[in-house]
PDB file of N, CA and C in Angstrom:
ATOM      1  N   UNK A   1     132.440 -22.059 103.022  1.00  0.00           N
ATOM      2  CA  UNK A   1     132.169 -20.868 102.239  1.00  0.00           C
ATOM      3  C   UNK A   1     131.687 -19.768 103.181  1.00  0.00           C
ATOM      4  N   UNK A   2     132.101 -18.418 102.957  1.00  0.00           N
ATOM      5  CA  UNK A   2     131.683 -17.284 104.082  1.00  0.00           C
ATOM      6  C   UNK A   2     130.813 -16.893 103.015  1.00  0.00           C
ATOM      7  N   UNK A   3     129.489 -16.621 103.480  1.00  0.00           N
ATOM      8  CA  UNK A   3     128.263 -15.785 103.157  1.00  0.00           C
ATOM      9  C   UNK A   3     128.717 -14.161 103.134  1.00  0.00           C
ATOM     10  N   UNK A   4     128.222 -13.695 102.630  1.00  0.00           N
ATOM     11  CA  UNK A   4     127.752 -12.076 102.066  1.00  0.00           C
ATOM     12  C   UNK A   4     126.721 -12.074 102.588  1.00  0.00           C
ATOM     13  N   UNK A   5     126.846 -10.529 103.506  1.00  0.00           N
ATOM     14  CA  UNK A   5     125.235 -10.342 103.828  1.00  0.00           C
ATOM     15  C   UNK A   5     123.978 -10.162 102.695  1.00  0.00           C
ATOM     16  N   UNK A   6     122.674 -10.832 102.988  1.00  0.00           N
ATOM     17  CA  UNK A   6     121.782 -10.796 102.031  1.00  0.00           C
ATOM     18  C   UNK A   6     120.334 -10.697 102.310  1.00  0.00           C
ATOM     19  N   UNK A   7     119.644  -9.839 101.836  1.00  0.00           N
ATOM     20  CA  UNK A   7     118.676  -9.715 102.760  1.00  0.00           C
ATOM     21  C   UNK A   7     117.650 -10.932 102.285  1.00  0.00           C
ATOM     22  N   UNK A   8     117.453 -11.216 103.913  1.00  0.00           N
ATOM     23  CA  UNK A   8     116.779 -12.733 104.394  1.00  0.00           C
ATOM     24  C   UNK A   8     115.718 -13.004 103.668  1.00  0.00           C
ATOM     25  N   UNK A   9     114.875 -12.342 103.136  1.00  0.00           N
ATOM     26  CA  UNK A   9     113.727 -12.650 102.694  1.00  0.00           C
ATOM     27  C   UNK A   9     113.955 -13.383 100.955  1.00  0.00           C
ATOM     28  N   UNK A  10     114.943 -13.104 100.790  1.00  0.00           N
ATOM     29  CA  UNK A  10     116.000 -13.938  99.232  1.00  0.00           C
ATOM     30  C   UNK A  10     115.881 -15.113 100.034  1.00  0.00           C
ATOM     31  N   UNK A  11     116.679 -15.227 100.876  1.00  0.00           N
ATOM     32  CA  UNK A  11     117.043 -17.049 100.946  1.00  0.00           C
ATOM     33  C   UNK A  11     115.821 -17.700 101.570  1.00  0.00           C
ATOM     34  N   UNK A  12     115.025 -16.824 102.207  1.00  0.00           N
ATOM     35  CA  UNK A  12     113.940 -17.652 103.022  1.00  0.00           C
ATOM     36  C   UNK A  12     113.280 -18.362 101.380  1.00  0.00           C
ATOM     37  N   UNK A  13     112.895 -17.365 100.538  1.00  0.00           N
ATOM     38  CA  UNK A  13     112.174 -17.171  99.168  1.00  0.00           C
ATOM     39  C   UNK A  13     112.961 -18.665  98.090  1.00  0.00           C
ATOM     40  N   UNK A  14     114.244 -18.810  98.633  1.00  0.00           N
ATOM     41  CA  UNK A  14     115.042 -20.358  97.951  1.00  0.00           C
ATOM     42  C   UNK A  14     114.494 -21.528  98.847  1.00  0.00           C
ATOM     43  N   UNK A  15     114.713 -21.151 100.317  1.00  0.00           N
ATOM     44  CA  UNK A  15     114.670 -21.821 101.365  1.00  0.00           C
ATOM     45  C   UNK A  15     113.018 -23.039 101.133  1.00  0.00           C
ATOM     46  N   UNK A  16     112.067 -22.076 100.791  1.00  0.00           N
ATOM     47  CA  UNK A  16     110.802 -22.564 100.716  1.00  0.00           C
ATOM     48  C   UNK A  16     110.368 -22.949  99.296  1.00  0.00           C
ATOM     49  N   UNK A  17     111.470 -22.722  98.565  1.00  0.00           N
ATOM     50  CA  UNK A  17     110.783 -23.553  97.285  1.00  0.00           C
ATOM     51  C   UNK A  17     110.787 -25.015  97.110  1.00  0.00           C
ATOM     52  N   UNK A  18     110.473 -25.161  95.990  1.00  0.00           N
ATOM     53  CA  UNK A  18     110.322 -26.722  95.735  1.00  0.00           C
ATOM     54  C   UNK A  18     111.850 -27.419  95.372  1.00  0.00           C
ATOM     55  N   UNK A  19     112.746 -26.233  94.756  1.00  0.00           N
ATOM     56  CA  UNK A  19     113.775 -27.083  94.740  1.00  0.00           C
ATOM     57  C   UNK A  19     114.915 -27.524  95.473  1.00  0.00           C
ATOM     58  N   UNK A  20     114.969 -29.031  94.878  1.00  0.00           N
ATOM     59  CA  UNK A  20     115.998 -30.057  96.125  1.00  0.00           C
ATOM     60  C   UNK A  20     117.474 -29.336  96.202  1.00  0.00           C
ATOM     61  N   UNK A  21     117.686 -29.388  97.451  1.00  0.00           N
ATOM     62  CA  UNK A  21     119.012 -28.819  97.862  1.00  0.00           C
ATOM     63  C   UNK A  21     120.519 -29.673  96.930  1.00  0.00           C
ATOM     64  N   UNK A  22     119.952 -30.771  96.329  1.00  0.00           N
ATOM     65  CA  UNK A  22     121.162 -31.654  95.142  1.00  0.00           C
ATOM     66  C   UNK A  22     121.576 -30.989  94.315  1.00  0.00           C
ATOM     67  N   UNK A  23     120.394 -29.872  94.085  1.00  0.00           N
ATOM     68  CA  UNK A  23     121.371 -29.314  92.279  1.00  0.00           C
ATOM     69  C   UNK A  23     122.127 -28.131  92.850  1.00  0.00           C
ATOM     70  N   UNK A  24     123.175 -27.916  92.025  1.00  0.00           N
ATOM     71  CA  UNK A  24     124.126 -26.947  92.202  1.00  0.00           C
ATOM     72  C   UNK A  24     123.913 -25.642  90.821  1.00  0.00           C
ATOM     73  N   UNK A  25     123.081 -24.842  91.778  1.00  0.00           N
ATOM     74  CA  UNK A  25     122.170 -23.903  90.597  1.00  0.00           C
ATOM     75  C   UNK A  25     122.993 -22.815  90.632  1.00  0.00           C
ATOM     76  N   UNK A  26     122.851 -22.839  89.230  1.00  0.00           N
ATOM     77  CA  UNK A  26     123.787 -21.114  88.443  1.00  0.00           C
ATOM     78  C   UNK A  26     123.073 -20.341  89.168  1.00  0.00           C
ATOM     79  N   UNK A  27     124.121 -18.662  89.056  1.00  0.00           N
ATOM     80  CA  UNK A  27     123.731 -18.166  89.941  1.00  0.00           C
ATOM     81  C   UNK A  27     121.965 -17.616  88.957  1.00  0.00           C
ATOM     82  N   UNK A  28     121.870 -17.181  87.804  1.00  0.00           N
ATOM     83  CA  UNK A  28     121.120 -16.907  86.846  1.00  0.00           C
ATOM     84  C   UNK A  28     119.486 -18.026  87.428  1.00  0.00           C
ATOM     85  N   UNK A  29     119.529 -19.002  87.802  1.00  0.00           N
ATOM     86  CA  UNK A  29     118.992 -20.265  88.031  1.00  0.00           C
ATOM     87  C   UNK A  29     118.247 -19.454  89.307  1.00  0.00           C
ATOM     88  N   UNK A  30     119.084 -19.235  90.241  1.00  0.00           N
ATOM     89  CA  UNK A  30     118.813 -18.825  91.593  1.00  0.00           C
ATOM     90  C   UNK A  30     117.761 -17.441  91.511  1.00  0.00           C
ATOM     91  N   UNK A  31     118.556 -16.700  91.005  1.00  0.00           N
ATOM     92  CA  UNK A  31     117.728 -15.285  91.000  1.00  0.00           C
ATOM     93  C   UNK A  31     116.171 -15.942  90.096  1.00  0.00           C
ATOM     94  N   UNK A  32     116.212 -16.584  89.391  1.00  0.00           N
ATOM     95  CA  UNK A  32     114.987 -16.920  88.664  1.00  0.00           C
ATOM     96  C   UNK A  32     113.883 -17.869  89.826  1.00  0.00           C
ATOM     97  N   UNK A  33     114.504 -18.334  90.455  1.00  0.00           N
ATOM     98  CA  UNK A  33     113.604 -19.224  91.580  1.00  0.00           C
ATOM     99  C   UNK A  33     113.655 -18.419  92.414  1.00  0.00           C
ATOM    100  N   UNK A  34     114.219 -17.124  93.371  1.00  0.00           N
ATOM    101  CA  UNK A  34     113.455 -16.768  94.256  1.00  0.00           C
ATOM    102  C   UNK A  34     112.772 -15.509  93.764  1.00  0.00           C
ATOM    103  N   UNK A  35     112.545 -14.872  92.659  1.00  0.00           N
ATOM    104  CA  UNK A  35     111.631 -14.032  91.670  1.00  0.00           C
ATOM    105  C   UNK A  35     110.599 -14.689  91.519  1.00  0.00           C
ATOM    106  N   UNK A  36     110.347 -16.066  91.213  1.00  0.00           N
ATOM    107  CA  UNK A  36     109.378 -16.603  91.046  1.00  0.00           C
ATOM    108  C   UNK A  36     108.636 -16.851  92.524  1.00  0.00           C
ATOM    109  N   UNK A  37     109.179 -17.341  93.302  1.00  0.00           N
ATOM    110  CA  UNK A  37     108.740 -17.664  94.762  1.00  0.00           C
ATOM    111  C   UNK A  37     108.275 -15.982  95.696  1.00  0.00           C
ATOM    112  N   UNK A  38     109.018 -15.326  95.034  1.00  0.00           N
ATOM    113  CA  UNK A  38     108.223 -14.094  95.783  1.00  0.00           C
ATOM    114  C   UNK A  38     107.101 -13.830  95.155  1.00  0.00           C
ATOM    115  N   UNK A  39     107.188 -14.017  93.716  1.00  0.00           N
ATOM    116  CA  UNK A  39     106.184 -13.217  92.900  1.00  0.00           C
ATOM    117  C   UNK A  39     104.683 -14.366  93.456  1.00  0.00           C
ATOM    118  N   UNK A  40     104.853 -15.296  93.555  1.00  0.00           N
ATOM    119  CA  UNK A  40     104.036 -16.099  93.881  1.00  0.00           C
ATOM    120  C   UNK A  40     103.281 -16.384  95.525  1.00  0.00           C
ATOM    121  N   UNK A  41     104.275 -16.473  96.316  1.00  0.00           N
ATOM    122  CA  UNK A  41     103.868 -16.315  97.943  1.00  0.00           C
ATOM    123  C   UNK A  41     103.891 -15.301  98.571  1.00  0.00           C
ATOM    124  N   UNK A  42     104.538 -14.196  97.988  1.00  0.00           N
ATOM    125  CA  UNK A  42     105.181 -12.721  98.598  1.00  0.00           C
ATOM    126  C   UNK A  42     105.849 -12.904 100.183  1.00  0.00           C
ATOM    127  N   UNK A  43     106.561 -11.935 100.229  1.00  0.00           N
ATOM    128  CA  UNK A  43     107.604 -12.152 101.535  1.00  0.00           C
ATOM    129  C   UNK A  43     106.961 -12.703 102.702  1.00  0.00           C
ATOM    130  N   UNK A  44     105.580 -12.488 103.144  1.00  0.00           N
ATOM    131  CA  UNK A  44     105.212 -13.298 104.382  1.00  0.00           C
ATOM    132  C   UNK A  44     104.965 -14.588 104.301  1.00  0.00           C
ATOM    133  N   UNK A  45     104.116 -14.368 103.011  1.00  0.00           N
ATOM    134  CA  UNK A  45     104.102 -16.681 103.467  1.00  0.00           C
ATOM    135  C   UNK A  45     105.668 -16.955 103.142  1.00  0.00           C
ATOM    136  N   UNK A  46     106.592 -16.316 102.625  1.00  0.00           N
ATOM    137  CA  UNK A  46     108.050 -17.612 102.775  1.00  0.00           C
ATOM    138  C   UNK A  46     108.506 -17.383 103.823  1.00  0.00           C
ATOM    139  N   UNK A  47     108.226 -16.180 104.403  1.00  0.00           N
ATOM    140  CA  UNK A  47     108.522 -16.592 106.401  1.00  0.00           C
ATOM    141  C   UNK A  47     107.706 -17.096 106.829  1.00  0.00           C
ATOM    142  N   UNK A  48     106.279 -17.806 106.566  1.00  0.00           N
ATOM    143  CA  UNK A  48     105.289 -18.474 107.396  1.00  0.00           C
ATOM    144  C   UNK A  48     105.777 -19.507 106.952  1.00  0.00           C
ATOM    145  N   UNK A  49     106.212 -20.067 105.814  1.00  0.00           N
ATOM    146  CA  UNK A  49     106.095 -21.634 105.195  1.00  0.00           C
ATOM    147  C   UNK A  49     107.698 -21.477 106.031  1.00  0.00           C
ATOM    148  N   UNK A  50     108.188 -20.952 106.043  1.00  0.00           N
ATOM    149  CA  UNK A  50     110.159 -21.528 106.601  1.00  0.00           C
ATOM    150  C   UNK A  50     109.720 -21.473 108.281  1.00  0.00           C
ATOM    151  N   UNK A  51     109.177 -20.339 109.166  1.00  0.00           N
ATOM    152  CA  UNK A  51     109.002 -21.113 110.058  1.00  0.00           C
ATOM    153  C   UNK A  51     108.362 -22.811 110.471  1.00  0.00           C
ATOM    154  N   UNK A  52     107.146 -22.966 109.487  1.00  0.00           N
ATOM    155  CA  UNK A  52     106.575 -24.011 109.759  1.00  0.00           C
ATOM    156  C   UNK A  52     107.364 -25.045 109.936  1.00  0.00           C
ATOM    157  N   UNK A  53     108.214 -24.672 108.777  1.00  0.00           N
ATOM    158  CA  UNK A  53     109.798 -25.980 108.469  1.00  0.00           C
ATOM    159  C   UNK A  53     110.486 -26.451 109.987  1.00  0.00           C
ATOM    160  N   UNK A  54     111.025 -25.111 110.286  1.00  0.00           N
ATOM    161  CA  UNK A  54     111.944 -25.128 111.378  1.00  0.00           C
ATOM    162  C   UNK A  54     111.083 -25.684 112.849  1.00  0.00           C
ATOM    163  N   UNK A  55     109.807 -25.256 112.824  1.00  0.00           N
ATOM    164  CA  UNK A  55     109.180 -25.964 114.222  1.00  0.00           C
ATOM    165  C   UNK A  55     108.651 -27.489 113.741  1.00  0.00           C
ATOM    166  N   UNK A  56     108.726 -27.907 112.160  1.00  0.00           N
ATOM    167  CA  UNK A  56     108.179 -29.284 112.078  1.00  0.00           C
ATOM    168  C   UNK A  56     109.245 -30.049 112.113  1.00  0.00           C
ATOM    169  N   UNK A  57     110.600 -29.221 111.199  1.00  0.00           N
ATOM    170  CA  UNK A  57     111.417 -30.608 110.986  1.00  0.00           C
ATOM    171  C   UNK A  57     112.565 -29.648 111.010  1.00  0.00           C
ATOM    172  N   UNK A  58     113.517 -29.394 112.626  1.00  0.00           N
ATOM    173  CA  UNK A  58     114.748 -28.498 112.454  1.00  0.00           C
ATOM    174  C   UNK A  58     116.383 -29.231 111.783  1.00  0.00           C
ATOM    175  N   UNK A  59     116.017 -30.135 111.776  1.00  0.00           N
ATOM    176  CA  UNK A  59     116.639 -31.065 111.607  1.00  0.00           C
ATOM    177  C   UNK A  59     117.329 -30.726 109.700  1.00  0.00           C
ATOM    178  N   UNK A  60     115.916 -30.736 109.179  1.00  0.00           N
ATOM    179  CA  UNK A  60     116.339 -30.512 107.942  1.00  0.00           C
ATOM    180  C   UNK A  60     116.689 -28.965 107.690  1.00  0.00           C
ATOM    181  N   UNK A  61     115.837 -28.345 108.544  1.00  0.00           N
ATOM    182  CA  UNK A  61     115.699 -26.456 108.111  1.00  0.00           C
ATOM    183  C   UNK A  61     116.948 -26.567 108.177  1.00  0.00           C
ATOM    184  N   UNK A  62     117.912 -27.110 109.126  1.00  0.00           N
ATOM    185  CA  UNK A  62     119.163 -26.070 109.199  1.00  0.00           C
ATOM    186  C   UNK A  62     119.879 -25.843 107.525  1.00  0.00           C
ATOM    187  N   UNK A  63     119.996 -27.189 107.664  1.00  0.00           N
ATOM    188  CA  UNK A  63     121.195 -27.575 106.198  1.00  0.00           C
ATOM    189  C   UNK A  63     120.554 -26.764 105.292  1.00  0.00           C
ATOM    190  N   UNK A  64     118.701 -26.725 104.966  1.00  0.00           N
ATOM    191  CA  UNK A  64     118.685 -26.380 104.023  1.00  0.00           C
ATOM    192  C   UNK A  64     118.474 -24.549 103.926  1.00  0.00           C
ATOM    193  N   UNK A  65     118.550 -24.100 105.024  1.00  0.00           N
ATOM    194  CA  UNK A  65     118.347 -22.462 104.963  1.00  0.00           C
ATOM    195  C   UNK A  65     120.108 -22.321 105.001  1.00  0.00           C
ATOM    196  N   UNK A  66     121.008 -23.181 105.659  1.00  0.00           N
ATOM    197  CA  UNK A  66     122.294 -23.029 104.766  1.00  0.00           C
ATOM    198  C   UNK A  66     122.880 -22.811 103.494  1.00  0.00           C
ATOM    199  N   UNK A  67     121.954 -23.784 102.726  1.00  0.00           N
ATOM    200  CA  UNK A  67     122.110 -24.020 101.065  1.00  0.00           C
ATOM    201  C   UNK A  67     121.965 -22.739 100.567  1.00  0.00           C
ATOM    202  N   UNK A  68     120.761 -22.358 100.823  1.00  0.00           N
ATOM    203  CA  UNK A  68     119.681 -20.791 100.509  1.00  0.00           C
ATOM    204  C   UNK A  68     120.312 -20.156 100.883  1.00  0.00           C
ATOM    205  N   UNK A  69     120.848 -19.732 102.319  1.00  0.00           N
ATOM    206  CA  UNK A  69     122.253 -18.270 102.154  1.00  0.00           C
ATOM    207  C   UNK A  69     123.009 -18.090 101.643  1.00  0.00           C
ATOM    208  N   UNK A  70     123.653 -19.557 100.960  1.00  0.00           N
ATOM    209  CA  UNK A  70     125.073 -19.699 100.368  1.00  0.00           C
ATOM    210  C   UNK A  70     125.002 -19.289  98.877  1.00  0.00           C
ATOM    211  N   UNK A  71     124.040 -19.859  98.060  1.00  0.00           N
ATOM    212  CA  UNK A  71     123.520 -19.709  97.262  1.00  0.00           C
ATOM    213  C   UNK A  71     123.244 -18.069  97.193  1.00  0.00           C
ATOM    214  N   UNK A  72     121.681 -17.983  98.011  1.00  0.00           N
ATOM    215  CA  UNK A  72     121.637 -16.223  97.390  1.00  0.00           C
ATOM    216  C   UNK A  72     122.846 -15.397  97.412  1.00  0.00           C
ATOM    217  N   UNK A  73     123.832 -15.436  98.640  1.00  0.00           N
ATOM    218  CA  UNK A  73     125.046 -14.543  98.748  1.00  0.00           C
ATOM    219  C   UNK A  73     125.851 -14.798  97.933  1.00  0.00           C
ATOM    220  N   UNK A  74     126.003 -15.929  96.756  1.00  0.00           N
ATOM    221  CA  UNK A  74     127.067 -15.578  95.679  1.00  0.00           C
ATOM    222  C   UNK A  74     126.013 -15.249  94.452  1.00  0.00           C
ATOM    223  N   UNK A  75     124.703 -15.520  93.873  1.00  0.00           N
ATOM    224  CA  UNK A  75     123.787 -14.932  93.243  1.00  0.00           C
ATOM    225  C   UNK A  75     123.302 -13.385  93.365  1.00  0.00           C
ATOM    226  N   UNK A  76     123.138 -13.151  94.586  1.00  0.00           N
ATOM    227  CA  UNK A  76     122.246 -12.116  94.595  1.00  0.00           C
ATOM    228  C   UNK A  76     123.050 -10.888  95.214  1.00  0.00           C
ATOM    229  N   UNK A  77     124.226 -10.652  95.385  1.00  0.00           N
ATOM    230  CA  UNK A  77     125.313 -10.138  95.974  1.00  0.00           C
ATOM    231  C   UNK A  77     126.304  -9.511  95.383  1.00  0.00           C
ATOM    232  N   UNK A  78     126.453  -8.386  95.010  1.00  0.00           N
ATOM    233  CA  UNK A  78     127.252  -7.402  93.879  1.00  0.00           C
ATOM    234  C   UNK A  78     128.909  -8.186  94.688  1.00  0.00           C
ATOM    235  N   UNK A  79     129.835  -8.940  93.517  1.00  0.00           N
ATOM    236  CA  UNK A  79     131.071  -8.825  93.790  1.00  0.00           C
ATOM    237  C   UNK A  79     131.517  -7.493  94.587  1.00  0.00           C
ATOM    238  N   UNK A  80     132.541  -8.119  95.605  1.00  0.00           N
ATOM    239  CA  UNK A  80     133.209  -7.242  96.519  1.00  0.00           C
ATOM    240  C   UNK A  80     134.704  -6.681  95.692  1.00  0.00           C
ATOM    241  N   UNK A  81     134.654  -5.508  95.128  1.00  0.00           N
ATOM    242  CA  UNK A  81     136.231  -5.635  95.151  1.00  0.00           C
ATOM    243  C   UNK A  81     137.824  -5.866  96.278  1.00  0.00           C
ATOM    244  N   UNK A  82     138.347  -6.527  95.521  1.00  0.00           N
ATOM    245  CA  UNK A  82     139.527  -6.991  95.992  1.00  0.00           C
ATOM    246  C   UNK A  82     139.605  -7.967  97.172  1.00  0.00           C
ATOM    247  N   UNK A  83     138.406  -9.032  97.007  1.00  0.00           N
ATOM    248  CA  UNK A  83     138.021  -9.840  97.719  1.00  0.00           C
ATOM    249  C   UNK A  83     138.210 -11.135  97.079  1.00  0.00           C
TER     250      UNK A  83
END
């Protein structure tokens, strides 16, 4: 899947929530979990909690800040025409 640019602080905001990278969340689903995750940590702790990720366990960060781009860029991303 090719990503849509999206600004980072969306997927970091999926990236650091609680939910498991298994479910395959509407896009409606998505925008509701990283609204909630900002409204709750605001944009610096989900870049403090996603670095922590990536220097504790890079192993997992990758796949899962993958999930979180892929995700916000078809959620949070005005259709392209004629794309």
């Amino acid at each position: 899947m090719t990503t849509r640019p999206v600004d980072p602080v969306l997927s970091m905001a999926l990236f650091v929530s609680d939910t498991p990278t298994t479910y395959d969340l509407d896009d409606t689903t998505v925008r509701d979990i990283v609204d909630r995750t900002l409204e709750r940590l605001g944009p610096d702790e989900c870049y403090a909690r996603a670095a922590e990720v990536f220097g504790d366990r890079p192993d997992v960060a990758l796949d899962r800040i993958t999930w979180a781009r892929e995700l916000c860029s078809r959620a949070l991303t005005p259709a392209l025409a004629g794309v």
